[in-house]
Protein backbone atom coordinates (compact mmCIF):
# COMPACT_ATOMS: atom_id res chain seq x y z
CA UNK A 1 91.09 103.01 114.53
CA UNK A 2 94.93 102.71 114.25
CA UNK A 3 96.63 104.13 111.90
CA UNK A 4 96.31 103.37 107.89
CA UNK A 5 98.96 103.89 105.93
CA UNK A 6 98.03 100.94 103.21
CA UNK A 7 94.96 99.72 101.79
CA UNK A 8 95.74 96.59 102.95
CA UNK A 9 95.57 98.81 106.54
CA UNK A 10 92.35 99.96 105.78
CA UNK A 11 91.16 97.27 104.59
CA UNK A 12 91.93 94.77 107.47
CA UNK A 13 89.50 97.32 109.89
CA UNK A 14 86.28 96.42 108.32
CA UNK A 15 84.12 93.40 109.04
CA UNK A 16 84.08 90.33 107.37
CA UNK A 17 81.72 90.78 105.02
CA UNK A 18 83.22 94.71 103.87
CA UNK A 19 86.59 93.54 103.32
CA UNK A 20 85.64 90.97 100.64
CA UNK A 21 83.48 93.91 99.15
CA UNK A 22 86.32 96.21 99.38
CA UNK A 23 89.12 93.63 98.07
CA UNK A 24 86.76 93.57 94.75
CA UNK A 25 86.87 96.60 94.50
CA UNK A 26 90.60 97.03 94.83
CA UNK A 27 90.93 94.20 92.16
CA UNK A 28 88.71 95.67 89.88
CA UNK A 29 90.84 99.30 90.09
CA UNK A 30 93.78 97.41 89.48
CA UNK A 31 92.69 94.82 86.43
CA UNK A 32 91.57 98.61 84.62
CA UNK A 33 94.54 100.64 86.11
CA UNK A 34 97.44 97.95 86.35
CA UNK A 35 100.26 100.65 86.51
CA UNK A 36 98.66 102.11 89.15
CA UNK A 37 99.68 102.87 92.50
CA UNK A 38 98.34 102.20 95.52
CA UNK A 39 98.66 104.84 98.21
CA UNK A 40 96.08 106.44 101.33
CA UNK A 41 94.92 109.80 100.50
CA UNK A 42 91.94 111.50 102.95
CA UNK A 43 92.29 108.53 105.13
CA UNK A 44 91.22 106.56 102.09
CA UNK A 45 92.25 103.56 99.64
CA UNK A 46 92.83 105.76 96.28
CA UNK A 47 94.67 105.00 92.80
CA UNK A 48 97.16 107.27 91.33
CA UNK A 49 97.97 107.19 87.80
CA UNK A 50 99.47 110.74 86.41
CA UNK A 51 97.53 112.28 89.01
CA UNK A 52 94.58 110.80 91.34
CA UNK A 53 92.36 108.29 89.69
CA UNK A 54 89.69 107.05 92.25
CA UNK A 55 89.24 107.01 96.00
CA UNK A 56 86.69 104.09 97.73
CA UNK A 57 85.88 104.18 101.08
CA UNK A 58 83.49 102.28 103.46
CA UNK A 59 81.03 103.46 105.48
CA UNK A 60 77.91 101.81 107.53
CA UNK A 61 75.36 101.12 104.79
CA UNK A 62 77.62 101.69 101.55
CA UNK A 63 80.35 102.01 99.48
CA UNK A 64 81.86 105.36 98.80
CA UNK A 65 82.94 106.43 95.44
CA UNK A 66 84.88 109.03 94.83
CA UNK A 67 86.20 109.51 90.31
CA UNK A 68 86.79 113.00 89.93
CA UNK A 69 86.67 115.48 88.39
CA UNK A 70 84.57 113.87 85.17
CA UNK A 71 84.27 110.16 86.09
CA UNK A 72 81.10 110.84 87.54
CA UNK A 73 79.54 113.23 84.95
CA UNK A 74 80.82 110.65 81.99
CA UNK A 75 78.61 108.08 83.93
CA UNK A 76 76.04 110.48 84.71
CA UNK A 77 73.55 107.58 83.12
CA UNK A 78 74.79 104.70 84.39
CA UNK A 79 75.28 105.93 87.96
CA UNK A 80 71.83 107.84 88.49
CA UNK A 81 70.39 104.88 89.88
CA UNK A 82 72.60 105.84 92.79
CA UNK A 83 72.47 108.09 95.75
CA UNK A 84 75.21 110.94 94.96
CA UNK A 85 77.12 114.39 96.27
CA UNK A 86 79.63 116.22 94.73
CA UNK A 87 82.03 113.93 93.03
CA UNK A 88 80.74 110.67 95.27
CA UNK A 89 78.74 108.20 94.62
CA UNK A 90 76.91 105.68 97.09
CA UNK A 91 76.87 102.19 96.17
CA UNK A 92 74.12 100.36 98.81
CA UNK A 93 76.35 97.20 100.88
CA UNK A 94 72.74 95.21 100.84
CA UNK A 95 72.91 95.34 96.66
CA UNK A 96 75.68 93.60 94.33
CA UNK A 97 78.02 96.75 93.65
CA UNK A 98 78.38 97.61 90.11
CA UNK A 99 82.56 95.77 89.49
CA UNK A 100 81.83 96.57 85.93
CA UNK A 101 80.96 99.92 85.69
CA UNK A 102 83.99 100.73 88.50
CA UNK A 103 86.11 99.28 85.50
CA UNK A 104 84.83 101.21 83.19
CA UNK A 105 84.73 104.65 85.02
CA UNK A 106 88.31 103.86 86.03
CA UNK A 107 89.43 103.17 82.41
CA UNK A 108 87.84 106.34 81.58
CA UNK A 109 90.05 107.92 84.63
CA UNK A 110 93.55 106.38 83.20
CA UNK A 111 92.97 107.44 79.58
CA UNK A 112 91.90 111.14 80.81
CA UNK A 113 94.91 111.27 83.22
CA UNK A 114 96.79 109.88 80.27
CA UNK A 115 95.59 112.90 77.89
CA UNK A 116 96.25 115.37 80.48
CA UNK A 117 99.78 114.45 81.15
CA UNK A 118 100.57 114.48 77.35
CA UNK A 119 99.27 118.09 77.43
């Protein structure tokens, strides 16, 4: 793989069929975080808003998730349908990937990122 130093870099190395998944995904992140940056982190697509907001990767058979430190334990519900690991989430490529709930968790992100900076 060469080298990624954009999203639109990482995303332009997947099939097809993942980079439509992945450009979602990116447009969902950026309708909820709109002041947002863009940047690479890990050697993946990730938002940063006063610090780190969300990191999505793909891999074979899914979608990697990544909204820590609390995005994933304020979703605990909504996401347990889903295989996780500590702070990921899997969502399946052969199922429709949850574009609302990514929106919500990333609100969530902003407004904690938000809270912490005014601290």
């Amino acid at each position: 793989m060469e080298t990624i130093n954009t999203i639109d870099d990482y995303i332009s190395n997947q099939s097809t069929e993942v980079q439509i998944i992945l450009e979602k995904i990116r447009q969902t992140i950026k309708k909820a975080a709109p002041n947002a940056e863009e940047v690479i982190s890990y050697k993946m697509p990730a938002f940063k808003y006063h610090g780190m907001l969300v990191y999505f990767c793909a891999f074979k058979k899914h979608i990697g998730f990544y909204a820590t430190p609390n995005g994933h334990t304020e979703f605990k519900e909504a996401l347990s349908s889903y295989k996780q690991g500590k702070g990921s989430v899997q969502f399946p490529l052969n199922e429709p990937i949850p574009l609302d709930l990514i929106f919500e968790i990333v609100k969530f992100r902003v407004m904690e990122n938000q809270n912490k900076a005014k601290k």
